[in-house]
C-alpha atoms as a PDB file:
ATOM      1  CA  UNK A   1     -10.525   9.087 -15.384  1.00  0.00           C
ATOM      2  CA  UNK A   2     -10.255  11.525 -18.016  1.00  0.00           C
ATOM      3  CA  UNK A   3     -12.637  12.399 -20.522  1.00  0.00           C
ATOM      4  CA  UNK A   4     -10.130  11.057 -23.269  1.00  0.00           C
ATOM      5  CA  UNK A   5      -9.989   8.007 -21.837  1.00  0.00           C
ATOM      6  CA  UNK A   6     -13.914   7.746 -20.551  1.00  0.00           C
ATOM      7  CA  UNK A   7     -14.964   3.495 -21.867  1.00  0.00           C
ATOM      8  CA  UNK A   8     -16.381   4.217 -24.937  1.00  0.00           C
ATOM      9  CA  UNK A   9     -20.689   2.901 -24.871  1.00  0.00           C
ATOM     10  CA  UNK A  10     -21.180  -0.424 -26.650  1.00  0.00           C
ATOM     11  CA  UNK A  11     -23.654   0.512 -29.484  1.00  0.00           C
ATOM     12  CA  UNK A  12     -24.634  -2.293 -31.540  1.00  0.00           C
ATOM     13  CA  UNK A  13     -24.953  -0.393 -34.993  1.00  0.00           C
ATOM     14  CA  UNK A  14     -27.010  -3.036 -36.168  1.00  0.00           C
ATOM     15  CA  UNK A  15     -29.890  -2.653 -33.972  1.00  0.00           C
ATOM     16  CA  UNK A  16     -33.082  -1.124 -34.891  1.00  0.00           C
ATOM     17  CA  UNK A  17     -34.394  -1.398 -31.148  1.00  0.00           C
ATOM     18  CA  UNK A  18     -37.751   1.363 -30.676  1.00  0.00           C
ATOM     19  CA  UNK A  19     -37.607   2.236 -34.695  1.00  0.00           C
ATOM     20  CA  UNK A  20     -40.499   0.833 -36.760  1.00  0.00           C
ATOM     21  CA  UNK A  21     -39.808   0.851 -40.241  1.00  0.00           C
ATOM     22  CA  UNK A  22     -42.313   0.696 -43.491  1.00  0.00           C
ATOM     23  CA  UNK A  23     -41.612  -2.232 -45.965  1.00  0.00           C
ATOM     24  CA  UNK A  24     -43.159  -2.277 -49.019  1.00  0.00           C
ATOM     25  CA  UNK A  25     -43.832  -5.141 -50.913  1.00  0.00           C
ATOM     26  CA  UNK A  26     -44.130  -7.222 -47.974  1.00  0.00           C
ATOM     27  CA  UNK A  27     -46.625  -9.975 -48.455  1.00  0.00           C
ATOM     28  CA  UNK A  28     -43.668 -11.992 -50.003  1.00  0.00           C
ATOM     29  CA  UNK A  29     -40.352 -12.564 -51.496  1.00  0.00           C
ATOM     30  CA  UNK A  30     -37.525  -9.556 -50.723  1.00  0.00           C
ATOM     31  CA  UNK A  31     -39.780  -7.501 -48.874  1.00  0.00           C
ATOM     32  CA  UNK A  32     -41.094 -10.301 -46.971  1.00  0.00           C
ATOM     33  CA  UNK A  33     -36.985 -11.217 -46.300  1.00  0.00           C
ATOM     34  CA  UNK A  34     -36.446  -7.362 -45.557  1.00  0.00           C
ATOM     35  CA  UNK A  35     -39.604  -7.161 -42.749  1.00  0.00           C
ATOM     36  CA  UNK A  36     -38.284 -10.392 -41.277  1.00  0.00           C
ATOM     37  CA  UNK A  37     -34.583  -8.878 -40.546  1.00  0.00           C
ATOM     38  CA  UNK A  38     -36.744  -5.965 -39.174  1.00  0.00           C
ATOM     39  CA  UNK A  39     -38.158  -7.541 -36.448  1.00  0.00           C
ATOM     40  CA  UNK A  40     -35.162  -9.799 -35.971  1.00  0.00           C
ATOM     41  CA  UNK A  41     -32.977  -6.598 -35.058  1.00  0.00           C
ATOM     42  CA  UNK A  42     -35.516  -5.637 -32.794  1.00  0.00           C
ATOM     43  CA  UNK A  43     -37.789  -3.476 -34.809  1.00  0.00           C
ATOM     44  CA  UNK A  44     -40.959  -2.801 -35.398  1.00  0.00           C
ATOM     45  CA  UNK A  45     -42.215  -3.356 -38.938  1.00  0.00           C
ATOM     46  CA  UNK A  46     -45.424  -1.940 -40.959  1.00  0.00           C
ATOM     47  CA  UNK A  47     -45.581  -4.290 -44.053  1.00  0.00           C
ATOM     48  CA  UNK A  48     -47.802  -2.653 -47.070  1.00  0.00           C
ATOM     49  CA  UNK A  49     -48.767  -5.173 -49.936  1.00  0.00           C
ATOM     50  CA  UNK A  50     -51.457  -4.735 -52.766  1.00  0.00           C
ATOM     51  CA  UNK A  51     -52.508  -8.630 -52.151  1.00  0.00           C
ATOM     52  CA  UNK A  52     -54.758  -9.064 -48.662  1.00  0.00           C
ATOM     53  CA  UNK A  53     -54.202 -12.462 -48.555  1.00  0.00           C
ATOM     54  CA  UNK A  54     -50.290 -12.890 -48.766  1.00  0.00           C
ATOM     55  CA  UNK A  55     -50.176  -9.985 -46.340  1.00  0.00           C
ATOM     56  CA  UNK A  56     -52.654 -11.256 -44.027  1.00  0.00           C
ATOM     57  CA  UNK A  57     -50.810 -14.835 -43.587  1.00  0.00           C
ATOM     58  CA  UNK A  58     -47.255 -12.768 -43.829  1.00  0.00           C
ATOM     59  CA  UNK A  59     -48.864  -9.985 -40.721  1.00  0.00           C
ATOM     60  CA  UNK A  60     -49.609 -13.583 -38.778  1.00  0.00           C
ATOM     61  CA  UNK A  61     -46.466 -14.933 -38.639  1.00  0.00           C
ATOM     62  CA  UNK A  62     -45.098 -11.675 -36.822  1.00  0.00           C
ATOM     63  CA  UNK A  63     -44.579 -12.044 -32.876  1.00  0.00           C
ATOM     64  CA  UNK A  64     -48.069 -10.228 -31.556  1.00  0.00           C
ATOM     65  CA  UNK A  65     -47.111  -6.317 -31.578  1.00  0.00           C
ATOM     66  CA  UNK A  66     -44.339  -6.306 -33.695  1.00  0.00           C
ATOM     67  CA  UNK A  67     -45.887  -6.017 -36.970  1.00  0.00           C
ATOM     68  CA  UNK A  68     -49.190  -4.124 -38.625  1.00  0.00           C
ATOM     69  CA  UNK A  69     -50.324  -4.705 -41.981  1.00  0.00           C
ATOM     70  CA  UNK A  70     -51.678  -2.249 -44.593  1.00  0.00           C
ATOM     71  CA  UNK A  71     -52.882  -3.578 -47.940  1.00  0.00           C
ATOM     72  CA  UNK A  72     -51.863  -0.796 -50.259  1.00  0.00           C
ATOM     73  CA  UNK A  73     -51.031  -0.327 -54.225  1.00  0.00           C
ATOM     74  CA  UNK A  74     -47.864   2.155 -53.337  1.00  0.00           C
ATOM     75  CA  UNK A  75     -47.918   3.084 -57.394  1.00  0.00           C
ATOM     76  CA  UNK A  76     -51.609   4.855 -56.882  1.00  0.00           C
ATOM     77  CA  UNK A  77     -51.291   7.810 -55.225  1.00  0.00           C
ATOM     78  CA  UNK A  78     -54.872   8.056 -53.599  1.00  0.00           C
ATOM     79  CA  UNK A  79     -53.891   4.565 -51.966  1.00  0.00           C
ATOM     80  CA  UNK A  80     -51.156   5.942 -50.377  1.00  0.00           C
ATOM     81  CA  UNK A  81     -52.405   9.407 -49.170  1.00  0.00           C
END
Protein backbone atom coordinates (compact mmCIF):
# COMPACT_ATOMS: atom_id res chain seq x y z
CA UNK A 1 0.00 0.00 0.00
CA UNK A 2 1.08 3.36 -0.71
CA UNK A 3 1.49 6.10 1.54
CA UNK A 4 -1.40 8.01 -0.37
CA UNK A 5 -3.59 5.50 0.17
CA UNK A 6 -2.32 4.37 3.94
CA UNK A 7 -6.32 3.97 6.11
CA UNK A 8 -6.51 7.13 7.49
CA UNK A 9 -6.54 6.73 11.98
CA UNK A 10 -10.05 7.10 13.40
CA UNK A 11 -9.68 10.17 15.73
CA UNK A 12 -12.71 11.01 17.52
CA UNK A 13 -12.28 14.94 17.57
CA UNK A 14 -14.55 15.08 20.29
CA UNK A 15 -12.62 13.32 22.84
CA UNK A 16 -10.80 14.89 25.60
CA UNK A 17 -9.27 11.39 26.69
CA UNK A 18 -5.78 12.17 29.21
CA UNK A 19 -6.59 16.20 29.11
CA UNK A 20 -7.89 17.67 32.39
CA UNK A 21 -9.40 20.85 31.94
CA UNK A 22 -10.15 23.89 34.60
CA UNK A 23 -13.88 24.99 34.82
CA UNK A 24 -14.70 27.85 36.52
CA UNK A 25 -17.80 28.51 38.01
CA UNK A 26 -18.43 25.00 38.63
CA UNK A 27 -20.42 24.47 41.77
CA UNK A 28 -23.56 24.99 39.51
CA UNK A 29 -25.49 26.01 36.55
CA UNK A 30 -23.25 26.36 33.02
CA UNK A 31 -20.14 25.55 34.56
CA UNK A 32 -21.55 22.76 36.41
CA UNK A 33 -23.16 21.62 32.63
CA UNK A 34 -19.59 22.41 31.09
CA UNK A 35 -17.52 20.04 33.91
CA UNK A 36 -20.15 17.37 33.36
CA UNK A 37 -19.48 17.14 29.35
CA UNK A 38 -15.81 17.10 30.62
CA UNK A 39 -15.79 14.03 32.21
CA UNK A 40 -18.38 12.59 29.85
CA UNK A 41 -15.75 12.91 26.88
CA UNK A 42 -13.37 11.30 28.95
CA UNK A 43 -11.65 14.09 30.73
CA UNK A 44 -10.47 15.02 33.66
CA UNK A 45 -12.01 18.11 35.24
CA UNK A 46 -10.71 20.66 38.11
CA UNK A 47 -13.95 22.59 39.05
CA UNK A 48 -13.09 26.10 40.97
CA UNK A 49 -16.19 27.79 42.72
CA UNK A 50 -16.20 30.68 45.39
CA UNK A 51 -19.15 28.64 47.35
CA UNK A 52 -17.61 25.35 49.40
CA UNK A 53 -20.72 23.91 49.71
CA UNK A 54 -22.18 23.77 46.06
CA UNK A 55 -18.70 22.67 45.06
CA UNK A 56 -18.30 20.14 47.63
CA UNK A 57 -21.77 18.27 46.72
CA UNK A 58 -20.95 19.16 42.78
CA UNK A 59 -16.87 17.44 43.44
CA UNK A 60 -19.12 14.29 44.94
CA UNK A 61 -21.06 13.51 42.23
CA UNK A 62 -17.83 13.05 39.98
CA UNK A 63 -16.76 9.25 39.32
CA UNK A 64 -13.75 8.88 42.14
CA UNK A 65 -10.54 10.39 40.24
CA UNK A 66 -12.05 12.23 37.69
CA UNK A 67 -12.67 15.42 39.33
CA UNK A 68 -10.78 17.81 42.14
CA UNK A 69 -12.30 20.72 43.60
CA UNK A 70 -10.79 24.13 44.46
CA UNK A 71 -12.95 26.74 46.17
CA UNK A 72 -11.64 29.92 44.63
CA UNK A 73 -12.97 33.72 43.96
CA UNK A 74 -11.24 33.74 40.23
CA UNK A 75 -11.96 37.84 40.30
CA UNK A 76 -9.25 38.20 43.39
CA UNK A 77 -6.08 37.81 42.24
CA UNK A 78 -4.31 36.56 45.53
CA UNK A 79 -7.03 33.66 45.35
CA UNK A 80 -5.89 32.62 42.27
CA UNK A 81 -2.04 32.91 42.52
Amino acid sequence: MTQANAPVPQINPMSLSGRTIIVTGAGQGIGRAVADMVVALGGNAVIADMNPETLAKAEAEFPEGRCLGVTADIADPVAVQ
